[in-house]
Protein backbone atom coordinates (compact mmCIF):
# COMPACT_ATOMS: atom_id res chain seq x y z
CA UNK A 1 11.11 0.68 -61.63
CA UNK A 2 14.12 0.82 -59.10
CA UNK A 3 12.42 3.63 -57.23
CA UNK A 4 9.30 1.80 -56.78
CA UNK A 5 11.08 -1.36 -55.69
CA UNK A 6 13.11 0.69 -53.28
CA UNK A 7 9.71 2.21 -51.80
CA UNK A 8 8.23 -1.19 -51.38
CA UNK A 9 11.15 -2.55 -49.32
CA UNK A 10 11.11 0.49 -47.17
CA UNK A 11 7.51 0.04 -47.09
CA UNK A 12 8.02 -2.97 -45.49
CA UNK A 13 10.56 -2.83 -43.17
CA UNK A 14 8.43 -0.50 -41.55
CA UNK A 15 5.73 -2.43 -41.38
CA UNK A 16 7.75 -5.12 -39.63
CA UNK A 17 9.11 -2.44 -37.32
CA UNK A 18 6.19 -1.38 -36.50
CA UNK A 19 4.72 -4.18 -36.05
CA UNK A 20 7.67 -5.70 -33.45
CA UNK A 21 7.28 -2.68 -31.51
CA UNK A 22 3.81 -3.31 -30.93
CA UNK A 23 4.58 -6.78 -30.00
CA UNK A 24 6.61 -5.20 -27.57
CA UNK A 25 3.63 -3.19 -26.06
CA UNK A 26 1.17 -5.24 -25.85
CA UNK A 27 3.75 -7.95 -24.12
CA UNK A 28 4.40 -5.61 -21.59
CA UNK A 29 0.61 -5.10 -20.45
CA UNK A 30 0.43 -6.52 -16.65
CA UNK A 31 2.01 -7.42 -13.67
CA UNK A 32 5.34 -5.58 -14.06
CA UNK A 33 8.35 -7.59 -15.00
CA UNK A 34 10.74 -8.04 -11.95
CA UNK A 35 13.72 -8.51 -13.89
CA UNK A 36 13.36 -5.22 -15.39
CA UNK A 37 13.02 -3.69 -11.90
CA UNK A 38 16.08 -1.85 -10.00
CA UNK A 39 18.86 -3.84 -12.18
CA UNK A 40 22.25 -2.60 -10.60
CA UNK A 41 24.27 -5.56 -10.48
CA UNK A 42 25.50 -7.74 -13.54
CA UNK A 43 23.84 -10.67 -11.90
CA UNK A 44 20.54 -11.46 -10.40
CA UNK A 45 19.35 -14.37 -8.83
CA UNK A 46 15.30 -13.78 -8.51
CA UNK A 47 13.11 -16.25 -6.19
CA UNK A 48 9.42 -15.86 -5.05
CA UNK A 49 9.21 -16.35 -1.41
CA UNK A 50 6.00 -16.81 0.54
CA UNK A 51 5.70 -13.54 3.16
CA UNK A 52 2.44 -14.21 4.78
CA UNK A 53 -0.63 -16.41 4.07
CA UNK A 54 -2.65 -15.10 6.38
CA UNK A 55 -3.22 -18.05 8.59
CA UNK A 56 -3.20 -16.44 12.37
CA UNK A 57 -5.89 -13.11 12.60
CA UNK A 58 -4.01 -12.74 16.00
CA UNK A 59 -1.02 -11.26 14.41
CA UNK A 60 -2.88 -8.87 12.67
CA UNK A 61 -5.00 -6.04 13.57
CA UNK A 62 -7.54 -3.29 11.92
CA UNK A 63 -8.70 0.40 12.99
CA UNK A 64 -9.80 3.36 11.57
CA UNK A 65 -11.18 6.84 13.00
CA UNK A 66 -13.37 6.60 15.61
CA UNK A 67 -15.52 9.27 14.14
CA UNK A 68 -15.51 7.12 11.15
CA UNK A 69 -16.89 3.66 11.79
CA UNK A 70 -16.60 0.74 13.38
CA UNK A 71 -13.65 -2.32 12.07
CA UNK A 72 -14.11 -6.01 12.79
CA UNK A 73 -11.04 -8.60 11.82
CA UNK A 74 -11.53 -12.56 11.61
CA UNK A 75 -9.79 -15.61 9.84
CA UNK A 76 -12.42 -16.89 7.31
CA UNK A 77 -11.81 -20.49 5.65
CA UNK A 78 -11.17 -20.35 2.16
CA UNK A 79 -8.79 -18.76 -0.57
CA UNK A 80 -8.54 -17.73 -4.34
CA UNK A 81 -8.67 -20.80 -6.43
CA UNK A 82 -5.96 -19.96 -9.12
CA UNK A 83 -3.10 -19.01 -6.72
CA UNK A 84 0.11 -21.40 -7.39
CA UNK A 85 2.53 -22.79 -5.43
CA UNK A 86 6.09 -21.68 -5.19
CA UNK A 87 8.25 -24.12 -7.34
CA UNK A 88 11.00 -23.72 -5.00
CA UNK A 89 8.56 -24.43 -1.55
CA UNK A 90 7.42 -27.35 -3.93
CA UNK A 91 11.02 -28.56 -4.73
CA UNK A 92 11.93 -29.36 -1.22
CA UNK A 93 8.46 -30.70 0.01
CA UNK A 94 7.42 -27.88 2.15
CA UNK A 95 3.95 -27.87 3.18
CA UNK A 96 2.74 -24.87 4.98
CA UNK A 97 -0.79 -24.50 5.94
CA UNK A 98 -2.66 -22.42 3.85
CA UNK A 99 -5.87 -22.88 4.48
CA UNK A 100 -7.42 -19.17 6.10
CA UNK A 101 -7.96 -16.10 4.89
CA UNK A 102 -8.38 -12.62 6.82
CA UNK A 103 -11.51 -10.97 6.27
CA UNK A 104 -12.53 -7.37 7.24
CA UNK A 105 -15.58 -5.44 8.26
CA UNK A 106 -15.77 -2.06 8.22
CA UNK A 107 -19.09 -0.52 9.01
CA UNK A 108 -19.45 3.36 8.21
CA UNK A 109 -20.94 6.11 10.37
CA UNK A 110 -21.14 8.81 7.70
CA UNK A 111 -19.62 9.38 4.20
CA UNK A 112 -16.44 10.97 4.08
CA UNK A 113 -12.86 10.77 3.46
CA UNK A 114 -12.22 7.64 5.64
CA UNK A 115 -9.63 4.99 5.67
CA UNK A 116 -8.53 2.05 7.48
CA UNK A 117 -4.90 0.81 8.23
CA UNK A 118 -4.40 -3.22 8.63
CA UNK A 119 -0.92 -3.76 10.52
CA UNK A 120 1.02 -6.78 11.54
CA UNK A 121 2.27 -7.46 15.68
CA UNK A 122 5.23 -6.45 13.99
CA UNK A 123 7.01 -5.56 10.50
CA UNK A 124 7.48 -8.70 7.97
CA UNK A 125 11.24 -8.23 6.81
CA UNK A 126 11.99 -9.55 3.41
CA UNK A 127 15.37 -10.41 2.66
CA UNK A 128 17.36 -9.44 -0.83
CA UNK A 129 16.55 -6.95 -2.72
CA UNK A 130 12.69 -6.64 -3.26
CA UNK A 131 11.73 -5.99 -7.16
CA UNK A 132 7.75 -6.78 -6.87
CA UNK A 133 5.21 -7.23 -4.26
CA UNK A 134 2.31 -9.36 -4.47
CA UNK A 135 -1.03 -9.95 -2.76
CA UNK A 136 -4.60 -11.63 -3.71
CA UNK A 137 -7.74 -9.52 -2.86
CA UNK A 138 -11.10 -9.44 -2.61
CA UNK A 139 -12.57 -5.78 -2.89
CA UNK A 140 -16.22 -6.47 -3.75
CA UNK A 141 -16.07 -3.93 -6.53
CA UNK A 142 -15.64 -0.34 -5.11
CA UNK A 143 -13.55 2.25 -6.09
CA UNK A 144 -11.67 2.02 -2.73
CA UNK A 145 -8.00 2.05 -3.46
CA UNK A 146 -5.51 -0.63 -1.59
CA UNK A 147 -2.04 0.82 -0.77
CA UNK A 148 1.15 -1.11 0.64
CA UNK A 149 2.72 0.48 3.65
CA UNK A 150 6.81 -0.59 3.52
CA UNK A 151 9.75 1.34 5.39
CA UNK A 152 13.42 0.97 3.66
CA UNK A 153 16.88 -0.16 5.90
CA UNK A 154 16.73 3.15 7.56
CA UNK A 155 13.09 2.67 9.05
CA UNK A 156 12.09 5.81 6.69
CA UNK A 157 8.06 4.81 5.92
CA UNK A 158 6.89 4.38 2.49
CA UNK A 159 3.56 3.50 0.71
CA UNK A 160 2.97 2.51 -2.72
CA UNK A 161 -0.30 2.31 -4.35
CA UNK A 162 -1.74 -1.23 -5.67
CA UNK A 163 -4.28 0.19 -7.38
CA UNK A 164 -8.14 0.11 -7.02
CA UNK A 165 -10.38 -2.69 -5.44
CA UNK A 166 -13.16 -2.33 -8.47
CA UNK A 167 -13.57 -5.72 -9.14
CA UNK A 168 -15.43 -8.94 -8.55
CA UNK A 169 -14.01 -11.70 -6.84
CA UNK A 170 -10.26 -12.76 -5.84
CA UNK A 171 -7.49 -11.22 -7.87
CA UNK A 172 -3.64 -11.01 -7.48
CA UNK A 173 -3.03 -7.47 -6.92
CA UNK A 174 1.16 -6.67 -7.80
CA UNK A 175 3.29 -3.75 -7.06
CA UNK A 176 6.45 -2.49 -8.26
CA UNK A 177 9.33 -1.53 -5.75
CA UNK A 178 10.24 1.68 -6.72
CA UNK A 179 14.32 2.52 -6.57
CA UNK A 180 13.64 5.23 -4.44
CA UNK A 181 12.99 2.74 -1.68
CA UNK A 182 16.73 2.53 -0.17
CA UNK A 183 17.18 -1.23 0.38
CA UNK A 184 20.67 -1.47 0.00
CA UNK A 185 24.01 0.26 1.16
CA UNK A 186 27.80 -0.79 0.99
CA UNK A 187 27.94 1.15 4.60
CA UNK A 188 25.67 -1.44 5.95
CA UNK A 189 26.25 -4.48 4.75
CA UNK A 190 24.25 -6.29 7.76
CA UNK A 191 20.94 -4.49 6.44
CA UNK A 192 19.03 -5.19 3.45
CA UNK A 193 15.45 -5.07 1.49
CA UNK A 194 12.52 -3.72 2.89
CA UNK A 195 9.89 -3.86 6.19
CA UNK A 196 6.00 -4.76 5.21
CA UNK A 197 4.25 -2.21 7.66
CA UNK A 198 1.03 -3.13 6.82
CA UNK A 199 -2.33 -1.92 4.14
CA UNK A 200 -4.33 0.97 3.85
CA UNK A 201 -7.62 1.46 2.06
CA UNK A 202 -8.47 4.97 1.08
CA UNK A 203 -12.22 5.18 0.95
CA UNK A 204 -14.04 6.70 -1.70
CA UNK A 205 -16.50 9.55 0.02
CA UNK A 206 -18.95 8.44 -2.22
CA UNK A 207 -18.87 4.75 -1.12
CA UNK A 208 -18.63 5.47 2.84
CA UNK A 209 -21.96 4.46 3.64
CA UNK A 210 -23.40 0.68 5.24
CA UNK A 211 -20.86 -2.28 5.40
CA UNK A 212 -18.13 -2.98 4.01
CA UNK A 213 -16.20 -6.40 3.26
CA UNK A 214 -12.87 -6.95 2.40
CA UNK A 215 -10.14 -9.86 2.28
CA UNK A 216 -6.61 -10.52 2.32
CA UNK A 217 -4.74 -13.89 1.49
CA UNK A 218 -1.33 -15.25 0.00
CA UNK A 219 1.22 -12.31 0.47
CA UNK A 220 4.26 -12.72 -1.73
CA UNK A 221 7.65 -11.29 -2.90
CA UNK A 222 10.28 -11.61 -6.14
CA UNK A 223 13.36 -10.70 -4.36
CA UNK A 224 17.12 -10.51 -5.96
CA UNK A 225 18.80 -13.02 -3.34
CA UNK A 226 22.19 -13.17 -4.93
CA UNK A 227 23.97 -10.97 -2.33
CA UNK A 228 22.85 -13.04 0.21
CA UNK A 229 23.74 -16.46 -1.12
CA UNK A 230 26.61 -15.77 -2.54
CA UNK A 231 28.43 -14.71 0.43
CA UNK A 232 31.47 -16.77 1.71
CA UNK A 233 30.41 -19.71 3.91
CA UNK A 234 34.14 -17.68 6.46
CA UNK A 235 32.53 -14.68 5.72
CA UNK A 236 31.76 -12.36 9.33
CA UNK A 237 28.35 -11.19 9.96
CA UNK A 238 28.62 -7.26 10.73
CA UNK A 239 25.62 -7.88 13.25
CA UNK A 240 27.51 -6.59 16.71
């Protein structure tokens, strides 16, 4: 009788375990968790801050091969329905416009290996320590895949893949910051987080053929601010 009352309670404690680790699993399916990103420091202090909404086509431009078709940028009215607002833009009442979207055209030659590169005038710095990148998309459901083009403190270029544009209509597209991405070092304390470069699509051969449309809108960031704000009001700035 003890044995078999022994091998139900083991029975069960399994059972729980088991089923708490696949709690665990299934509560980890998504955009990755940017608290769990990077962590170095005993504290954190983790804000979403807007980056770019898209709102002047002037600052941004599109090209790709010439032997590979022809690119066309424009700011298009409109936006993704389910993006919210920043609770801490909320909090003190600012109202940017947000109100355009960039669209792209790219209209193929042949089928191939093709790409096209979307750049700013000029890097976006983010400040802090970046843990996850964020950006809605429409990619009219090819197999296309949409990569992030960064560069750490040192101006050394990085890309990191967002993942493929098979789907129908606007989703929020997020990307780790991997910790190979230098963003901080004690020797330069004036320097920190990252440089958005710009986007690149890499085209599926298969899917290089008539038009193609694509759209951009709402870039964000969860960055670890706490070095920056809690620096000394006395403190010097090593910026000469």
């Amino acid at each position: 009788m003890r044995n078999i009352n022994k091998f139900l309670i083991f029975t069960v404690i399994i059972l729980v375990a088991g089923s708490f680790a696949f709690g665990q699993s299934v509560s980890n399916i998504g955009d990755p968790d940017p608290t769990e990103i990077g962590v170095d420091t005993a504290q954190q202090k983790l804000k979403e801050v807007s980056v770019s909404k898209f709102e002047d086509a002037g600052f941004w431009s599109v090209y790709m091969g010439r032997d590979q078709g022809i690119t066309t940028l424009r700011r298009l009215p409109g936006g993704a329905i389910d993006k919210e607002p920043i609770p801490d833009e909320e909090q003190i009442g600012l109202s940017e416009a947000d109100q355009y979207v960039l669209g792209v055209r790219v209209d193929y030659y042949k089928r191939g290996y093709n790409q096209f590169v979307i750049k700013p005038a000029k890097p976006l710095p983010v400040e802090g320590i970046v843990k996850t990148l964020s950006l809605w998309v429409v990619g009219r459901n090819s197999p296309h895949v949409l990569k992030m083009l960064v560069s750490d403190q040192y101006g050394n270029k990085a890309e990191m893949t967002m993942g493929k544009l098979n789907f129908t209509g606007w989703k929020k597209m997020t990307v780790a910051v991997p910790t190979s991405i230098k963003q901080q070092d004690y020797h330069y304390a004036n320097r920190m987080g990252i440089k958005i470069e710009g986007f690149r699509v890499d085209c599926d051969p298969v899917e290089t053929r008539g038009t193609y449309f694509f759209y951009l809108d709402d870039l964000r960031a969860v960055t670890d601010l706490f070095a920056e704000e809690s620096r000394d009001v006395d403190d010097m700035m090593d910026n000469w």
